[in-house]
C-alpha atoms as a PDB file:
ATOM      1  CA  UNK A   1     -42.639   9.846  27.109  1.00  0.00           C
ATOM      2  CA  UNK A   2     -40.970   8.165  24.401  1.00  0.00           C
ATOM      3  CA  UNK A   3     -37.512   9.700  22.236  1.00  0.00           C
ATOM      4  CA  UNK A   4     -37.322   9.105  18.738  1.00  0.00           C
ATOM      5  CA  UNK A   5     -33.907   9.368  17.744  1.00  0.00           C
ATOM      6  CA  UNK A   6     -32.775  11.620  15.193  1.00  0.00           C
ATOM      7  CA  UNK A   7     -30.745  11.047  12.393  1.00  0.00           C
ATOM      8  CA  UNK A   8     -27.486  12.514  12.065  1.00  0.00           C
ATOM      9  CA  UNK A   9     -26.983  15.553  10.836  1.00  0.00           C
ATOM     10  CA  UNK A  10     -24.873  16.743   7.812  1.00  0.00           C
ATOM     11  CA  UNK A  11     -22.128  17.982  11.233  1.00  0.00           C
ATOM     12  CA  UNK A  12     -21.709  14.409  12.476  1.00  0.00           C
ATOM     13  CA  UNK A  13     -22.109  12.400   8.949  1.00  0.00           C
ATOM     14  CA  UNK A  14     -18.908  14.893   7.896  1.00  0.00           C
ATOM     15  CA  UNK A  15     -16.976  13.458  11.109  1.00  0.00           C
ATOM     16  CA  UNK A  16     -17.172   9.860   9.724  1.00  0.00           C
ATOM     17  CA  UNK A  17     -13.594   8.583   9.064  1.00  0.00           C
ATOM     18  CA  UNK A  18     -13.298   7.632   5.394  1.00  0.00           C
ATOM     19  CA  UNK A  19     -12.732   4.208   4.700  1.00  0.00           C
ATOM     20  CA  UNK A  20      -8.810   2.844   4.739  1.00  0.00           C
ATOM     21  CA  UNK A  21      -9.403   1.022   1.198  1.00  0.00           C
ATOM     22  CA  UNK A  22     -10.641   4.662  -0.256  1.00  0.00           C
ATOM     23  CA  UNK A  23      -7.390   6.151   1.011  1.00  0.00           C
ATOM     24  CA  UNK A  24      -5.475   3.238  -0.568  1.00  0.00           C
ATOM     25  CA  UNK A  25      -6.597   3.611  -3.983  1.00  0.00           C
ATOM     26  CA  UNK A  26      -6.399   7.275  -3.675  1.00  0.00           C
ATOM     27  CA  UNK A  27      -2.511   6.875  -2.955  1.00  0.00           C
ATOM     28  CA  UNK A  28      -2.300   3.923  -5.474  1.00  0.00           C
ATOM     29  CA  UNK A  29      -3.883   6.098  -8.295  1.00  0.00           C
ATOM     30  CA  UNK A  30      -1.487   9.394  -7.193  1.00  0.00           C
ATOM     31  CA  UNK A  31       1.527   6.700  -7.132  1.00  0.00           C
ATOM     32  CA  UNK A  32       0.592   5.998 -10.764  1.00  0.00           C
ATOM     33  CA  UNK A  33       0.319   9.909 -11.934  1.00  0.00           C
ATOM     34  CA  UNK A  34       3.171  11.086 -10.924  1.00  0.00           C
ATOM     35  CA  UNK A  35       5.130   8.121 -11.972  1.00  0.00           C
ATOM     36  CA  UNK A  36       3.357   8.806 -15.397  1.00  0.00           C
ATOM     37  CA  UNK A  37       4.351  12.728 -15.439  1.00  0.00           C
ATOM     38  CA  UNK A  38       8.214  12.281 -13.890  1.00  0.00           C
ATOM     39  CA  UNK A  39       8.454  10.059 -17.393  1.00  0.00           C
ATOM     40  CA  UNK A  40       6.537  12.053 -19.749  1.00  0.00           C
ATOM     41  CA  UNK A  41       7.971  15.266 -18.488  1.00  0.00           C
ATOM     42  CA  UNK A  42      11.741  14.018 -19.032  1.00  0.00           C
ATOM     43  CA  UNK A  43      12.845  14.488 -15.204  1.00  0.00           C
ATOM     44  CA  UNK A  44      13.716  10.550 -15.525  1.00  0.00           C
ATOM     45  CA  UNK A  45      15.173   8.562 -18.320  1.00  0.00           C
ATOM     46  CA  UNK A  46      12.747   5.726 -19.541  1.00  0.00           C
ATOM     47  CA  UNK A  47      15.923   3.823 -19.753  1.00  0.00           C
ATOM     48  CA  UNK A  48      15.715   3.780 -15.644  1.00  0.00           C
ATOM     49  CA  UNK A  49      11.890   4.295 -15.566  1.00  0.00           C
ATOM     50  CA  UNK A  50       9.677   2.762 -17.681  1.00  0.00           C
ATOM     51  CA  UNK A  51       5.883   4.343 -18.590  1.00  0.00           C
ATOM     52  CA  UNK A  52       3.670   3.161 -16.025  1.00  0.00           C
ATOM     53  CA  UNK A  53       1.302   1.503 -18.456  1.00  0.00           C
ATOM     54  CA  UNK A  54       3.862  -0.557 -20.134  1.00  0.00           C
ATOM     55  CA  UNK A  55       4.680  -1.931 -16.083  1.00  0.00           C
ATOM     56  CA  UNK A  56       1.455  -3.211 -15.474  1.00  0.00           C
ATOM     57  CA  UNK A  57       1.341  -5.038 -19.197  1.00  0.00           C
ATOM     58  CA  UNK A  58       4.511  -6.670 -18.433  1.00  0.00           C
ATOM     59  CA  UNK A  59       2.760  -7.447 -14.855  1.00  0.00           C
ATOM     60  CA  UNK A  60       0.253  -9.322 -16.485  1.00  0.00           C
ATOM     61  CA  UNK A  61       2.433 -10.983 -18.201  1.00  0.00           C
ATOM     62  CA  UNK A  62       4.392 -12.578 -15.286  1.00  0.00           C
ATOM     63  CA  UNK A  63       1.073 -13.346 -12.881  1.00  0.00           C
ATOM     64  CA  UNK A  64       0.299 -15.410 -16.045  1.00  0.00           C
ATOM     65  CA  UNK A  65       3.678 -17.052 -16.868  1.00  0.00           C
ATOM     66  CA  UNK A  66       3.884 -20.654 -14.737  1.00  0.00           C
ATOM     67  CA  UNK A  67       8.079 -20.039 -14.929  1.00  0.00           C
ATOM     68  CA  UNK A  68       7.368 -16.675 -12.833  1.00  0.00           C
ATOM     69  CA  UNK A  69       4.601 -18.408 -10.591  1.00  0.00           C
ATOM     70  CA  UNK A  70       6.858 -21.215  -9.674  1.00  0.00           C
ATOM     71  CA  UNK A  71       9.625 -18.925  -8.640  1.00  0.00           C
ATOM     72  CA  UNK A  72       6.992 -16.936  -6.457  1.00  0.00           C
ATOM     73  CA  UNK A  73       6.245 -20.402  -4.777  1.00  0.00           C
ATOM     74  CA  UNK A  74       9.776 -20.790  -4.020  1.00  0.00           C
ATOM     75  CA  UNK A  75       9.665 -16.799  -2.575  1.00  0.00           C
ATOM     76  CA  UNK A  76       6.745 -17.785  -0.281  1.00  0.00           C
ATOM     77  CA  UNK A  77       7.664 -21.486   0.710  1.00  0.00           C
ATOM     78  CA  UNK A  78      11.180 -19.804   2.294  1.00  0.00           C
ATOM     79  CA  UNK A  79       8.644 -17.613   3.636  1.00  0.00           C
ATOM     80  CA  UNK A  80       6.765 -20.231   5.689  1.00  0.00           C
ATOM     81  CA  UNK A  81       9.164 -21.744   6.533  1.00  0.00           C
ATOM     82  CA  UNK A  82      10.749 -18.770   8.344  1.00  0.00           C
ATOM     83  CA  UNK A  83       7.781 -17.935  10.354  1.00  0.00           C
ATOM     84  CA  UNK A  84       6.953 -21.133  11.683  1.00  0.00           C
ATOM     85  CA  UNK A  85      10.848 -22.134  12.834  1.00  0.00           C
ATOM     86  CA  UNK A  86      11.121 -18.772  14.170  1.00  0.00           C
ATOM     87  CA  UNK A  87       7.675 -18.947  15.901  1.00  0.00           C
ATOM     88  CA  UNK A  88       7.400 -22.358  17.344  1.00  0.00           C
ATOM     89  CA  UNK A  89      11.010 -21.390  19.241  1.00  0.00           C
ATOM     90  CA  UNK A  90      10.834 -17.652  19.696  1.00  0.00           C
ATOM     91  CA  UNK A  91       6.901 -17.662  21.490  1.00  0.00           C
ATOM     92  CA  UNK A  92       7.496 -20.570  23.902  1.00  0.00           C
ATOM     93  CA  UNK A  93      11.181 -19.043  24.568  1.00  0.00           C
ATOM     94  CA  UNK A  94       9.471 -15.621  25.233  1.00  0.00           C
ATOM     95  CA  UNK A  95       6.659 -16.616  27.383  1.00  0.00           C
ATOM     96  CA  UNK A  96       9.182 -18.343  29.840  1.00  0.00           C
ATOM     97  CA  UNK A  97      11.900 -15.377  29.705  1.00  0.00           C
ATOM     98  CA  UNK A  98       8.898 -12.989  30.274  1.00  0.00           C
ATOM     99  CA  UNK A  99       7.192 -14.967  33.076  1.00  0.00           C
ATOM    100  CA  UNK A 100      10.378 -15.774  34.841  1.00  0.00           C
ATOM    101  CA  UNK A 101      12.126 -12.815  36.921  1.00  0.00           C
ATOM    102  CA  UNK A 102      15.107 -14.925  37.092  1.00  0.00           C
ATOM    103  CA  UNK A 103      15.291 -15.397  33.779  1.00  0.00           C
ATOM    104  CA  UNK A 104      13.929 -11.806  32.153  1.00  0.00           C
ATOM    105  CA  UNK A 105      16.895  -9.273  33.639  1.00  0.00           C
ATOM    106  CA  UNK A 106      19.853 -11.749  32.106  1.00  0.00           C
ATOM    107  CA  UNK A 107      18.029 -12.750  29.030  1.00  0.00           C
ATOM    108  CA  UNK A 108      16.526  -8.861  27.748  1.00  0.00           C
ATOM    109  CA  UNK A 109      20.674  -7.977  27.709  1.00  0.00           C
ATOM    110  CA  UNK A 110      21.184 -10.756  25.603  1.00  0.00           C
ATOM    111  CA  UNK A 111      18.093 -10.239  23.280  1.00  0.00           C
ATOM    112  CA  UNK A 112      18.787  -6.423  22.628  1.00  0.00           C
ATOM    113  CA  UNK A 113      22.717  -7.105  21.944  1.00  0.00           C
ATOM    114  CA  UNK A 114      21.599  -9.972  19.348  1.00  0.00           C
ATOM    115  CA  UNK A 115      18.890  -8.146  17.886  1.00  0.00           C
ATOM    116  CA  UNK A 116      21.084  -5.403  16.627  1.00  0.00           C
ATOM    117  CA  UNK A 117      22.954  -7.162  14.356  1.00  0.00           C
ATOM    118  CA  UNK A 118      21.723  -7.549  11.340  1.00  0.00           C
ATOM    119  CA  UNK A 119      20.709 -10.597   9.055  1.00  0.00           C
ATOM    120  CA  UNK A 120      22.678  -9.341   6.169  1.00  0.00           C
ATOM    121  CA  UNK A 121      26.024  -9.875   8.642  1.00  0.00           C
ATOM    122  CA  UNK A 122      26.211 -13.380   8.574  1.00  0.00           C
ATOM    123  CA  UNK A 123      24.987 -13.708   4.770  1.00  0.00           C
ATOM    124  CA  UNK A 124      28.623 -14.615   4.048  1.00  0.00           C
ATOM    125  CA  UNK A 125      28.460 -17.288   6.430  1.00  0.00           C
ATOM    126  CA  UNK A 126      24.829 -18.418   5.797  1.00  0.00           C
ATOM    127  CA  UNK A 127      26.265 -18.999   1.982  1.00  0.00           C
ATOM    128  CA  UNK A 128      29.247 -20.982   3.396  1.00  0.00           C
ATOM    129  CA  UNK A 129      27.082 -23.191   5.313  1.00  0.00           C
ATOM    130  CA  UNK A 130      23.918 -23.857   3.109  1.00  0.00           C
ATOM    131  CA  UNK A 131      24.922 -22.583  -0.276  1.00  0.00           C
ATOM    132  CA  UNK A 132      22.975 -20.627  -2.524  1.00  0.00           C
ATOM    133  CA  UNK A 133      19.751 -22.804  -1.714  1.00  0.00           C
ATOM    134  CA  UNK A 134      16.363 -22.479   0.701  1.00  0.00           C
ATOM    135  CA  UNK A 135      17.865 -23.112   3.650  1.00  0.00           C
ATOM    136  CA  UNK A 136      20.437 -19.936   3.067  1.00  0.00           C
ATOM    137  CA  UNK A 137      17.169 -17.754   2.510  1.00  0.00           C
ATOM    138  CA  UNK A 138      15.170 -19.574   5.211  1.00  0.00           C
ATOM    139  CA  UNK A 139      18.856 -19.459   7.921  1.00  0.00           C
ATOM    140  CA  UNK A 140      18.746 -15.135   7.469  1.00  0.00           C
ATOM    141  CA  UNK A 141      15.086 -14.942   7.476  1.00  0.00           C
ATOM    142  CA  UNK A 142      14.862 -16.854  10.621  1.00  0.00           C
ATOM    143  CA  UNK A 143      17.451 -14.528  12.342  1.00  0.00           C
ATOM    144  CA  UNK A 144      15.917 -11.742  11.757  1.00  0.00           C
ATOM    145  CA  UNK A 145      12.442 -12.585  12.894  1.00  0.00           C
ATOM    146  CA  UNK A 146      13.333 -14.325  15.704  1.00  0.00           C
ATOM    147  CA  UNK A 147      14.512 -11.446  17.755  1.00  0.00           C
ATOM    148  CA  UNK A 148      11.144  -9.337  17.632  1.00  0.00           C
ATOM    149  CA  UNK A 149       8.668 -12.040  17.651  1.00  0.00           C
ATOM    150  CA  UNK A 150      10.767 -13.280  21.021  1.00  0.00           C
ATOM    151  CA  UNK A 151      10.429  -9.144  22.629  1.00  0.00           C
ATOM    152  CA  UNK A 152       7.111  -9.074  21.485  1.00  0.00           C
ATOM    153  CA  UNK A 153       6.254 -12.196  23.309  1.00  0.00           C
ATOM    154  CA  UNK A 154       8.632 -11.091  26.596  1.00  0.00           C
ATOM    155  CA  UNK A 155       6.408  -8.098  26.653  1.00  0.00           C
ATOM    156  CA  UNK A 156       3.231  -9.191  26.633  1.00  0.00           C
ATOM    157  CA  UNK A 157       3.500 -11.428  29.644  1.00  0.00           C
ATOM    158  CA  UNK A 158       5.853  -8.558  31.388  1.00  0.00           C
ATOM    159  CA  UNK A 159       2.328  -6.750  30.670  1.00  0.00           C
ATOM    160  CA  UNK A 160       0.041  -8.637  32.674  1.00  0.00           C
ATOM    161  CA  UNK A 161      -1.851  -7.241  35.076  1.00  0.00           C
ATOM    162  CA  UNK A 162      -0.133  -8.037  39.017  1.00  0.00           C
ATOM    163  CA  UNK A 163      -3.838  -7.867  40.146  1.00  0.00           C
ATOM    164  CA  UNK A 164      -5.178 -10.894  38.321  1.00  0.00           C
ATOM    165  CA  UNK A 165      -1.785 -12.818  38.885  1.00  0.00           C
ATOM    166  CA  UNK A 166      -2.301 -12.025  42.703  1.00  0.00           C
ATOM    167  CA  UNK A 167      -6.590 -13.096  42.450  1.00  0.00           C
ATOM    168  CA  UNK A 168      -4.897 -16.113  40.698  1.00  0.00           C
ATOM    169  CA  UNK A 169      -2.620 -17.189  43.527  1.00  0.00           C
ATOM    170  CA  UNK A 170      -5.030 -16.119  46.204  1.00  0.00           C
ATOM    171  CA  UNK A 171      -7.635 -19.001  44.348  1.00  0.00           C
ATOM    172  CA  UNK A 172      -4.851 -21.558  44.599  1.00  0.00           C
ATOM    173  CA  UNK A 173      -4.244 -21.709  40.964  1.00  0.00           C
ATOM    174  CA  UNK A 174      -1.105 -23.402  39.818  1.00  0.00           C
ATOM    175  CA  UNK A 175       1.562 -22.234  37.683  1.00  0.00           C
ATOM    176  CA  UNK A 176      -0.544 -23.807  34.880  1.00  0.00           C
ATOM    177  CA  UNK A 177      -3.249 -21.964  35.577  1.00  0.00           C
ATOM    178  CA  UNK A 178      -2.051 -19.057  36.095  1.00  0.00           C
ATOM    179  CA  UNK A 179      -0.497 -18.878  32.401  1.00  0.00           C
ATOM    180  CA  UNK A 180      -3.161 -20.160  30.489  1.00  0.00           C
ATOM    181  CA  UNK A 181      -6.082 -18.325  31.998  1.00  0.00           C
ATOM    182  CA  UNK A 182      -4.166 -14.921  32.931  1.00  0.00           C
ATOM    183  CA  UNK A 183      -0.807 -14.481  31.498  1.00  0.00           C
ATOM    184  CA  UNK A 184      -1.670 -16.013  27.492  1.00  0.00           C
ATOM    185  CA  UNK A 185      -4.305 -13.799  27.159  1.00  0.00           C
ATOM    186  CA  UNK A 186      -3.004 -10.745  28.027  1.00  0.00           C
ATOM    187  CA  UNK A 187       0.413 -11.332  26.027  1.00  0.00           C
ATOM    188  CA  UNK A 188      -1.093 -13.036  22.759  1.00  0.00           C
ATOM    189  CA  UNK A 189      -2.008  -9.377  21.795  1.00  0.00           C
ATOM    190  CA  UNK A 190       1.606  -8.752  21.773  1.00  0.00           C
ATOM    191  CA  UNK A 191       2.416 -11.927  20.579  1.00  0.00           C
ATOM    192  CA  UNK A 192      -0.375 -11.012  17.424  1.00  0.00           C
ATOM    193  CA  UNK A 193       1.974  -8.048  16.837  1.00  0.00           C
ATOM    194  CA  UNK A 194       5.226  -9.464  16.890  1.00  0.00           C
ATOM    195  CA  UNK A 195       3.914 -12.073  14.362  1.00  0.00           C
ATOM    196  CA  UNK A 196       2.621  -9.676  11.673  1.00  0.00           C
ATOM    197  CA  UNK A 197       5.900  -7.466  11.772  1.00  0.00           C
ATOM    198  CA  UNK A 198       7.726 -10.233  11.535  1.00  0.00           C
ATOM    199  CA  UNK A 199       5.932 -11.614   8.592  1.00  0.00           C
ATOM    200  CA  UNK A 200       6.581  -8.171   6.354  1.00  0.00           C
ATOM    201  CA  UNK A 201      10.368  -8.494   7.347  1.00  0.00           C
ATOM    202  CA  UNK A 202      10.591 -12.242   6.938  1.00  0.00           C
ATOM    203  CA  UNK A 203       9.931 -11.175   3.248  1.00  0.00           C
ATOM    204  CA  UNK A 204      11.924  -8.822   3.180  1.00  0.00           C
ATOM    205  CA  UNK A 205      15.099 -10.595   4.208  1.00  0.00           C
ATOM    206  CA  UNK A 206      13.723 -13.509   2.025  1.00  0.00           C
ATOM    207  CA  UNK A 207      14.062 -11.262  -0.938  1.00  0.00           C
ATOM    208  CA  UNK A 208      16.981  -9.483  -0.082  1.00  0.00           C
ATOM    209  CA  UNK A 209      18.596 -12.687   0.051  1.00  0.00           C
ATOM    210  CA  UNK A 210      17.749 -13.631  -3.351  1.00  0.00           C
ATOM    211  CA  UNK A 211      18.778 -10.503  -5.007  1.00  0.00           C
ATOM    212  CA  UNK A 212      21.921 -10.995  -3.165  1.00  0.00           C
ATOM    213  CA  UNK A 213      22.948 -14.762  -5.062  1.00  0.00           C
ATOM    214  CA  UNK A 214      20.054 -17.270  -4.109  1.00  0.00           C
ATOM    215  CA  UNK A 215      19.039 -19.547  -6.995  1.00  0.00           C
ATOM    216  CA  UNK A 216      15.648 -19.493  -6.293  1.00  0.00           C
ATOM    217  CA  UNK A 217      12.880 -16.919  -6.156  1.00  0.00           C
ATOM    218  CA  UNK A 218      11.120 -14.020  -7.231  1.00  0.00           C
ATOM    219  CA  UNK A 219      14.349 -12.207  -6.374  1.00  0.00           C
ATOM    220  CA  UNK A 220      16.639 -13.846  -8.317  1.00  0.00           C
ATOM    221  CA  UNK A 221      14.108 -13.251 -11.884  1.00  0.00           C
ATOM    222  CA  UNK A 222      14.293  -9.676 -11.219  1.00  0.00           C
ATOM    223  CA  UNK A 223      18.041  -9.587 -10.803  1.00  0.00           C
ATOM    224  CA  UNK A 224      17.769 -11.327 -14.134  1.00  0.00           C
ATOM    225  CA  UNK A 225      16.063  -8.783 -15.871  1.00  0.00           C
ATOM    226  CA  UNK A 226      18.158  -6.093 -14.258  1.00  0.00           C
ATOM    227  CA  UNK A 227      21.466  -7.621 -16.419  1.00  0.00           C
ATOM    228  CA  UNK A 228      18.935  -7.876 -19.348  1.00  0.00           C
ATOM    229  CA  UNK A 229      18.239  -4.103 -19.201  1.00  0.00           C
ATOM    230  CA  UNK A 230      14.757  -4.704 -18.794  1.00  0.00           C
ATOM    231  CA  UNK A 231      13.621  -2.355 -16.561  1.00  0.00           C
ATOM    232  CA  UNK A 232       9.616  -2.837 -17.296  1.00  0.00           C
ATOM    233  CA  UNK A 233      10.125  -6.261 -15.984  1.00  0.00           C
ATOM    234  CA  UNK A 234      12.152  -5.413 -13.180  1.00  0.00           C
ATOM    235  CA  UNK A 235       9.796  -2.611 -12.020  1.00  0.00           C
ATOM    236  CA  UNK A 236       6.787  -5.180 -12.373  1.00  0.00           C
ATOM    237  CA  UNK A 237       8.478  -7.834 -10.214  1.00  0.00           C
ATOM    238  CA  UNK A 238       8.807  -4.824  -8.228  1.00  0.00           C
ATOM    239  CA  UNK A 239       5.087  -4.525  -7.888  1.00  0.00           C
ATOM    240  CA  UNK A 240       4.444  -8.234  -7.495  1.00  0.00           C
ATOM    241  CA  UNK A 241       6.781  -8.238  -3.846  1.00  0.00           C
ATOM    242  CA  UNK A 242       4.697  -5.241  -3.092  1.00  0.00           C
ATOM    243  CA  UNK A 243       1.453  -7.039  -3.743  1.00  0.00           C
ATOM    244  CA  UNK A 244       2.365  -9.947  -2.013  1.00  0.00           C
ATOM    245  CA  UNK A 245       3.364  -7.840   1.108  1.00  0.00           C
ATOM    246  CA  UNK A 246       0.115  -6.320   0.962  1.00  0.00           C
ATOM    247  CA  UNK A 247      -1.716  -9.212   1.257  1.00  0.00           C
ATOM    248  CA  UNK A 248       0.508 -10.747   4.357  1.00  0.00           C
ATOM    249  CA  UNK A 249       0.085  -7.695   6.128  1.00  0.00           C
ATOM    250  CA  UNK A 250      -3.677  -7.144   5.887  1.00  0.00           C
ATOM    251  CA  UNK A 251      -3.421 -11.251   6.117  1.00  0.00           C
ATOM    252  CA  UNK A 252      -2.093 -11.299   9.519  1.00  0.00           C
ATOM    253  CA  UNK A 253      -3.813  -8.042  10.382  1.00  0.00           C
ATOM    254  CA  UNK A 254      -7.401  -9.516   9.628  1.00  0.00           C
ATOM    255  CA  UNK A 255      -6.100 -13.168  11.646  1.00  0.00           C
ATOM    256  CA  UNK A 256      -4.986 -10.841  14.146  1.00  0.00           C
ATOM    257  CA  UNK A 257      -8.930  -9.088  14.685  1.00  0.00           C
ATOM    258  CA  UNK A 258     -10.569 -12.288  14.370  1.00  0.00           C
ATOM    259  CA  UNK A 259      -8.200 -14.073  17.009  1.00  0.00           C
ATOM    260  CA  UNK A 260      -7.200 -11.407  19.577  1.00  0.00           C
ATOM    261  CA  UNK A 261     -10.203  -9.431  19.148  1.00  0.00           C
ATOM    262  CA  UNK A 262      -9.132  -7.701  22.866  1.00  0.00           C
ATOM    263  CA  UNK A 263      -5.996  -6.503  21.696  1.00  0.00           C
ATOM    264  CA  UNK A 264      -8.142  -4.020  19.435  1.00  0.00           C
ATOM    265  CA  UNK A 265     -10.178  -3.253  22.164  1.00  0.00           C
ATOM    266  CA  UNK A 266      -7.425  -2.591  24.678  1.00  0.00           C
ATOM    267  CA  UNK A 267      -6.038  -0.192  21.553  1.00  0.00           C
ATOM    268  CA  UNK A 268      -9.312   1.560  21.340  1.00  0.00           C
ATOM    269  CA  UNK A 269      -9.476   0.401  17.392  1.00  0.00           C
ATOM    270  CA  UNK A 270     -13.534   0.491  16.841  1.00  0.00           C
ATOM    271  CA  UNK A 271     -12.784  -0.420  13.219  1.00  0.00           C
END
């Protein structure tokens, strides 16, 4: 005997997780309404807050001026830069610290002392070494994603399983082997992670550095509107970093699905 199926009911259509972009608007739109009412109602000056509406016209006006857009090139090419120098030495580095017993106990010390410091320490010396230029911005940036992309990368091999290392040995599989068949797949999950936290805090140090005295950037035009007392500008610049975080998060999170689709899995992330 044959069972039709039957279509959910109204109790397991109610159950369905609402989509993440619905819940982003939602917050986007409350973001805007309350930043509307604090400035309407008088609880902050306009001289420190601008109207909402008059943000996003000046917003427009800065995704359209090529002076702006070149200085958001100069943002995102210190940017690149950072993430590939600090990946091409910090993944290799980790995958032989992580695969190495020798080598992990000595090194994690080392790491975790390092890591704690932060990039904004050595902007003094940064500056006395590479001026006020890309490779200041690109020096701090590095620094500061080197150290979790490197854990991240330690992790994931210190997280394969002993079982499948042991199979691999008992096959007669070489070191070779043994890493590219068994240990890089289960640590490029990690690896995926370490990569797209790093990218949000690359530009974030990138940024921070050019608020801080760079002569190039998106950073550097807002800190220029700041001295004009423009705060409608600086508040849209504002939103512009935001935007472009956005989209380098939900970048590297969408690279991160297509490429290590098992890391999801292993997560239990259906969607």
């Amino acid at each position: 005997m044959t069972t039709v199926a039957q279509p959910a009911g109204p109790a397991a259509q109610a159950r369905r997780p609402t989509p993440t972009w619905v819940l982003g608007t939602a917050g986007v739109v409350t973001m805007f309404v309350v930043w509307g009412l604090l400035v309407r109602s008088g609880a902050v000056s306009r001289d420190s807050l601008p109207y909402p509406e008059d943000t996003l016209a000046r917003l427009a006006e800065l995704l359209t001026d090529p002076l702006f857009l070149g200085q958001v090139v100069q943002t995102l090419w210190a940017w690149v830069i950072s993430m590939l120098v600090a990946s091409v030495v910090a993944v290799p580095l980790g995958l032989a610290l992580g695969y190495f017993a020798t080598l992990y106990r000595p090194a994690s010390a080392v790491v975790h002392a390092a890591r704690s410091v932060p990039s904004s320490a050595f902007l003094p010396v940064a500056i006395l070494l590479f001026g006020l230029g890309t490779q200041m911005k690109v020096s701090l940036s590095v620094y500061a994603v080197f150290w979790p992309i490197l854990l991240n990368a330690m992790y994931g091999v210190r997280d394969a399983e002993p079982l499948m290392l042991t199979a691999g040995r008992s096959m007669g599989w070489g070191q070779r082997k043994l890493l590219t068949r068994i240990v890089l797949p289960s640590a490029a999950p990690a690896i995926a992670t370490g990569l797209r936290v790093a990218s949000s805090t690359a530009l974030i140090v990138v940024l921070s550095a050019e608020l801080l005295g760079a002569t190039s950037g998106v950073g550097t035009v807002i800190t220029t509107y700041q001295e004009a007392q423009r705060p409608d500008y600086v508040y849209a610049g504002i939103l512009i970093v935001g935007i472009l975080g956005m989209l380098i998060y939900y970048g590297f999170h969408l690279a991160e699905r297509l490429l290590v689709p098992w890391g999801h899995a292993q997560r239990g992330e259906g969607r």
